[in-house]
PDB file of N, CA and C in Angstrom:
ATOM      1  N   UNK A   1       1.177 -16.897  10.422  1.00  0.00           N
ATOM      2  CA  UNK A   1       1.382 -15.608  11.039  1.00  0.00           C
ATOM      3  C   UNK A   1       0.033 -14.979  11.353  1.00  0.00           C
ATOM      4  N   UNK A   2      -0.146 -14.873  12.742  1.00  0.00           N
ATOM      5  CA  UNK A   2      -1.134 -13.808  12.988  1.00  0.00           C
ATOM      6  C   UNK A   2      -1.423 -12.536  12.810  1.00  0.00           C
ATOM      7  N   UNK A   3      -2.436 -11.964  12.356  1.00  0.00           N
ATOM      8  CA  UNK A   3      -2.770 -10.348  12.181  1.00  0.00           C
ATOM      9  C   UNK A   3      -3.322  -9.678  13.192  1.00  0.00           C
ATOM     10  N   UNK A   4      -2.317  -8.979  13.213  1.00  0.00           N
ATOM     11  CA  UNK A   4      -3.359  -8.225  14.996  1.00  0.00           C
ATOM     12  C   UNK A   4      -4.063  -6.607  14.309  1.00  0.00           C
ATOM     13  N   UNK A   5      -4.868  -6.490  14.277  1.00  0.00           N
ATOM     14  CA  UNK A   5      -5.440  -4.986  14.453  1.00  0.00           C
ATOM     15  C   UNK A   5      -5.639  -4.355  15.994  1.00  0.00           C
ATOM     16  N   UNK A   6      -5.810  -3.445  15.153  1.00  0.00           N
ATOM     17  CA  UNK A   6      -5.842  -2.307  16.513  1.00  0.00           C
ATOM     18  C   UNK A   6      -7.219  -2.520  17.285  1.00  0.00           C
ATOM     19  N   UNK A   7      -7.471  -3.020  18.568  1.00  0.00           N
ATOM     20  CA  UNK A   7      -8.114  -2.574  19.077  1.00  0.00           C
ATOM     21  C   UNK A   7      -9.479  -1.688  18.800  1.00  0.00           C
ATOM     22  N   UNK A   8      -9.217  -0.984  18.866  1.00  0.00           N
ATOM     23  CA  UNK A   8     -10.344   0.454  18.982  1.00  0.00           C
ATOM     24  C   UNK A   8      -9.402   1.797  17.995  1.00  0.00           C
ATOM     25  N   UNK A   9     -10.192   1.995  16.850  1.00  0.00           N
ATOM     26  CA  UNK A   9      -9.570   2.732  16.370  1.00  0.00           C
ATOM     27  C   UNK A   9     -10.519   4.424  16.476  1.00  0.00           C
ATOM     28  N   UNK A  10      -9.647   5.233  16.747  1.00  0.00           N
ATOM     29  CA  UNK A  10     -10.174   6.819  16.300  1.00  0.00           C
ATOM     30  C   UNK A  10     -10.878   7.103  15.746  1.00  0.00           C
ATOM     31  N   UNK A  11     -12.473   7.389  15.967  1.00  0.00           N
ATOM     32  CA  UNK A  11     -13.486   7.643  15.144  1.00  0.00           C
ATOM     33  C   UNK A  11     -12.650   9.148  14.462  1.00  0.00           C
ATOM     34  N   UNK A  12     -11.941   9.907  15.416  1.00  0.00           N
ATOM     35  CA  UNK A  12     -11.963  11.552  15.151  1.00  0.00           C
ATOM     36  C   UNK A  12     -10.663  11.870  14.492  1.00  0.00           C
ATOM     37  N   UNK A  13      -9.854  10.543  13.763  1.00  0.00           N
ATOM     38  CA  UNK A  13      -8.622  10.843  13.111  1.00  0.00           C
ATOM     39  C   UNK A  13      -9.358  10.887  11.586  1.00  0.00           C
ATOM     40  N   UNK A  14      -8.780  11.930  11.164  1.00  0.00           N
ATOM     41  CA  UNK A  14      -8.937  12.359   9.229  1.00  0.00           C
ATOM     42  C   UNK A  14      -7.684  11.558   8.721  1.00  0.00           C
ATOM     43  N   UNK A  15      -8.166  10.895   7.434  1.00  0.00           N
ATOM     44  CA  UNK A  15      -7.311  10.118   7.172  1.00  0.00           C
ATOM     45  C   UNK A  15      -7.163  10.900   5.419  1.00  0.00           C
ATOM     46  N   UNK A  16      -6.171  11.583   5.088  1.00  0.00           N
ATOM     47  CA  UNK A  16      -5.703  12.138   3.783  1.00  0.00           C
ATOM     48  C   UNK A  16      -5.632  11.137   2.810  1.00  0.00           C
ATOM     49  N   UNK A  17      -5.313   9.693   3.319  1.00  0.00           N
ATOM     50  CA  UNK A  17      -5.178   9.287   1.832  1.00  0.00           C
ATOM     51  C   UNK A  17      -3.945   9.081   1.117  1.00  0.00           C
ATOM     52  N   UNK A  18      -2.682  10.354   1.538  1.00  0.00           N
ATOM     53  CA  UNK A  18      -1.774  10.012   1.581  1.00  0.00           C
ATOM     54  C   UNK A  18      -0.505   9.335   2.026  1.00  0.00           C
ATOM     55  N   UNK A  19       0.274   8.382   1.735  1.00  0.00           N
ATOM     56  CA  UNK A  19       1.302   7.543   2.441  1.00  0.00           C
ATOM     57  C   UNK A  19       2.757   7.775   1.564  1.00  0.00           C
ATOM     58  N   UNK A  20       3.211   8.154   2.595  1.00  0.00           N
ATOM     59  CA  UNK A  20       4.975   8.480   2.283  1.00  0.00           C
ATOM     60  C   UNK A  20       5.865   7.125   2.269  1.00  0.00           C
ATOM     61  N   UNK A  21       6.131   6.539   2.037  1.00  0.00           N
ATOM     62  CA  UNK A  21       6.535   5.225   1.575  1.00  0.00           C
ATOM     63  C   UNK A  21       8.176   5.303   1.099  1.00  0.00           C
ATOM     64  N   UNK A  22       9.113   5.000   2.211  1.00  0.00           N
ATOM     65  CA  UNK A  22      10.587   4.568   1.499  1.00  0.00           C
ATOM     66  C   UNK A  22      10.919   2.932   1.270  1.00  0.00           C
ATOM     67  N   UNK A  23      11.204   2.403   0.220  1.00  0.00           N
ATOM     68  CA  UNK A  23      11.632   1.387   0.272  1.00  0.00           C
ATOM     69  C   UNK A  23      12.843   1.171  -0.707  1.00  0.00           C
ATOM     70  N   UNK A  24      13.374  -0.184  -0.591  1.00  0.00           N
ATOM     71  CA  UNK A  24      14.335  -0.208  -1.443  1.00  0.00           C
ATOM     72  C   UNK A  24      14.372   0.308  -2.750  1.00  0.00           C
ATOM     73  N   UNK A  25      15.227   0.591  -3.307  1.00  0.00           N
ATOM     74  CA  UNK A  25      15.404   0.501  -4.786  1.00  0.00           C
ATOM     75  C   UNK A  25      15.040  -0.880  -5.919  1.00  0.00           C
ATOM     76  N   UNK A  26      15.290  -1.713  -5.262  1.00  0.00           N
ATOM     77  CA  UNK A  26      15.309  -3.230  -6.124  1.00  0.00           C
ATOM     78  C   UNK A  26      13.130  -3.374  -5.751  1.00  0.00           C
ATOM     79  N   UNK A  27      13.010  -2.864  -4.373  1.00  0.00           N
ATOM     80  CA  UNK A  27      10.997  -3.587  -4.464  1.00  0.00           C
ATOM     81  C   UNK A  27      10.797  -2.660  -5.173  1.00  0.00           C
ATOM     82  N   UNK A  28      11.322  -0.959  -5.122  1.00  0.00           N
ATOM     83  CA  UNK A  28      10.693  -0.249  -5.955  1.00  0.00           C
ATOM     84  C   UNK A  28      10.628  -0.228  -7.242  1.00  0.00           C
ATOM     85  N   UNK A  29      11.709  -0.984  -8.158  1.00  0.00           N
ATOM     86  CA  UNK A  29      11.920  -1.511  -9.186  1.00  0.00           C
ATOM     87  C   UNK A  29      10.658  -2.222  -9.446  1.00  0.00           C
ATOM     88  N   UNK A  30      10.857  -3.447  -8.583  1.00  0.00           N
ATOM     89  CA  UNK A  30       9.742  -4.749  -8.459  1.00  0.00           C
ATOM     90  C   UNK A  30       8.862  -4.441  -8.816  1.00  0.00           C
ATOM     91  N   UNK A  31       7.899  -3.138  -8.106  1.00  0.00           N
ATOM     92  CA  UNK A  31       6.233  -3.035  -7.429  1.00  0.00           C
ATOM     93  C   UNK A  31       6.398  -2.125  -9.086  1.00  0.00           C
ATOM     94  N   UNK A  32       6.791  -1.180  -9.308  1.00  0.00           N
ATOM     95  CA  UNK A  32       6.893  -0.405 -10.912  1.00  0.00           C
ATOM     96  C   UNK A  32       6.708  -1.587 -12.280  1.00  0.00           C
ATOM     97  N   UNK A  33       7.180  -2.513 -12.206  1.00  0.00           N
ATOM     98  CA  UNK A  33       7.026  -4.145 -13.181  1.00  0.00           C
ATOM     99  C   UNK A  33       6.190  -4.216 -12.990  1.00  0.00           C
ATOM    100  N   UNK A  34       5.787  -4.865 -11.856  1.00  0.00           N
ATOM    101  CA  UNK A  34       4.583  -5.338 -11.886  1.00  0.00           C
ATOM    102  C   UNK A  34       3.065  -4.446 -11.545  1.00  0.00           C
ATOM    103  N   UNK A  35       2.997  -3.551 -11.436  1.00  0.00           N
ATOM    104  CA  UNK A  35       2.165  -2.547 -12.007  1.00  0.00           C
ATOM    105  C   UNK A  35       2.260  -2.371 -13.186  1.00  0.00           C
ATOM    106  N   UNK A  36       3.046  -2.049 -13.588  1.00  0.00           N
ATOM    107  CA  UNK A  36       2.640  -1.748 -15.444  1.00  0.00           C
ATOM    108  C   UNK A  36       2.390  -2.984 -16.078  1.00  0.00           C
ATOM    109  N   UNK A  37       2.429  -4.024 -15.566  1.00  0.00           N
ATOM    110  CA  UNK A  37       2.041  -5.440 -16.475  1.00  0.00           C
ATOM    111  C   UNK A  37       0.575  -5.826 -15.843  1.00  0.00           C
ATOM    112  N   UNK A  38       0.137  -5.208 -14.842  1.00  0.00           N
ATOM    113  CA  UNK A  38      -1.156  -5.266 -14.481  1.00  0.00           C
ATOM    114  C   UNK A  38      -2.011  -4.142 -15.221  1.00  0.00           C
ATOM    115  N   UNK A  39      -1.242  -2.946 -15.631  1.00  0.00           N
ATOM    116  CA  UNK A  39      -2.125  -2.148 -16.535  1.00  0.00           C
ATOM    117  C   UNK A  39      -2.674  -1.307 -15.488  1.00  0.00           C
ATOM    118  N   UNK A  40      -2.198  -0.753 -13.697  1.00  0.00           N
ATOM    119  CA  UNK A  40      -2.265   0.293 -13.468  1.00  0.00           C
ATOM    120  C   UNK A  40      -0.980   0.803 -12.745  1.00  0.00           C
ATOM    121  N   UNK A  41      -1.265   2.030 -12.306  1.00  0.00           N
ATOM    122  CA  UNK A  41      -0.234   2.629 -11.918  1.00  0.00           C
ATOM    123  C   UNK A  41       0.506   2.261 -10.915  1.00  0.00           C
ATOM    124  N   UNK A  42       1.391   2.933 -10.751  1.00  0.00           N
ATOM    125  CA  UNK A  42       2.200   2.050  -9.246  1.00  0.00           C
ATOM    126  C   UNK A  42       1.496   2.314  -7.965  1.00  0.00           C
ATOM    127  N   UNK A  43       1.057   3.410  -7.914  1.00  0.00           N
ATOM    128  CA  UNK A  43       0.280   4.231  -6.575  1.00  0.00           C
ATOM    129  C   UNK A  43      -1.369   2.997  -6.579  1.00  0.00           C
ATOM    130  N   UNK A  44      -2.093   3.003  -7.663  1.00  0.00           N
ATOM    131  CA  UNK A  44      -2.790   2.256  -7.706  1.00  0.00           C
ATOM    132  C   UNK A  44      -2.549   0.745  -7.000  1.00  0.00           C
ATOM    133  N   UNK A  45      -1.450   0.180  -7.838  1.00  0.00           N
ATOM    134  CA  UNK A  45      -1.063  -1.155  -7.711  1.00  0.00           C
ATOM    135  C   UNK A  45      -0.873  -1.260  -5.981  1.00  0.00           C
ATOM    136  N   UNK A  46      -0.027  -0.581  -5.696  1.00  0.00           N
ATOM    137  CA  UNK A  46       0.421  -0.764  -4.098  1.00  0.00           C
ATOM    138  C   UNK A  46      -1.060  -0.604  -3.201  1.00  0.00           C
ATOM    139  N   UNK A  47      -2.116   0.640  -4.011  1.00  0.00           N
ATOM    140  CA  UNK A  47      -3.467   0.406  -3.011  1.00  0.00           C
ATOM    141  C   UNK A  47      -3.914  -1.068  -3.027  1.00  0.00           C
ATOM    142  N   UNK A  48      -4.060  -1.774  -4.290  1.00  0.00           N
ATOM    143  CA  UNK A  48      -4.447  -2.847  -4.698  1.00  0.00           C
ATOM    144  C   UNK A  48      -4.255  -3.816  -3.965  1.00  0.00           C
ATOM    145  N   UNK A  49      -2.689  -3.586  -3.448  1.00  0.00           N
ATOM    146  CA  UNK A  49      -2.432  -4.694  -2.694  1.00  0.00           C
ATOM    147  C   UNK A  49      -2.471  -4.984  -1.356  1.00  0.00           C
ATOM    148  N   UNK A  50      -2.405  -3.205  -0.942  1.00  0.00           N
ATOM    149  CA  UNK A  50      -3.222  -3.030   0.588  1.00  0.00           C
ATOM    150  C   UNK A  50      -4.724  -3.234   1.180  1.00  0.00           C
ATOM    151  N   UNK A  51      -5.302  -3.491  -0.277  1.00  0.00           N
ATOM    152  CA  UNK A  51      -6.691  -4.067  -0.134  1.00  0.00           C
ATOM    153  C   UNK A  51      -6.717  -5.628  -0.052  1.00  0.00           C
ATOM    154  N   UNK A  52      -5.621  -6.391  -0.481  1.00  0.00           N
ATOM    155  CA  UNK A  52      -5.739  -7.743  -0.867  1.00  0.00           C
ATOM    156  C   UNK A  52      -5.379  -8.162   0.626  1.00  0.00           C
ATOM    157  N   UNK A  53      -4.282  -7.472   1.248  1.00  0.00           N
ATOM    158  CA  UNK A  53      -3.942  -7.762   2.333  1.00  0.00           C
ATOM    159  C   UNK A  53      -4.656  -8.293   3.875  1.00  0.00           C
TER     160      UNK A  53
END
């Protein structure tokens, strides 16, 4: 699978930091396990994995 990025991104967009995130009940289950068996938080864990990505 290919990864496409954007082009040319917005020098002049502010980025908060925050992400509103719905997902299932059963990944949200999931991603909550396996954060606490990694020893951080879930908010952490999910950055973690948007970095691995």
């Amino acid at each position: 699978m290919t990864r496409r990025l954007p082009k040319k991104l917005n020098p002049a967009v502010c980025y908060s930091g925050n992400i509103a995130l719905r997902v299932d009940p059963g990944i949200h289950r999931k991603a909550s396990i396996l954060a606490g068996a990694s020893g951080m938080s879930i908010s952490k864990w999910i950055e973690h994995q948007i970095e691995r990505a």
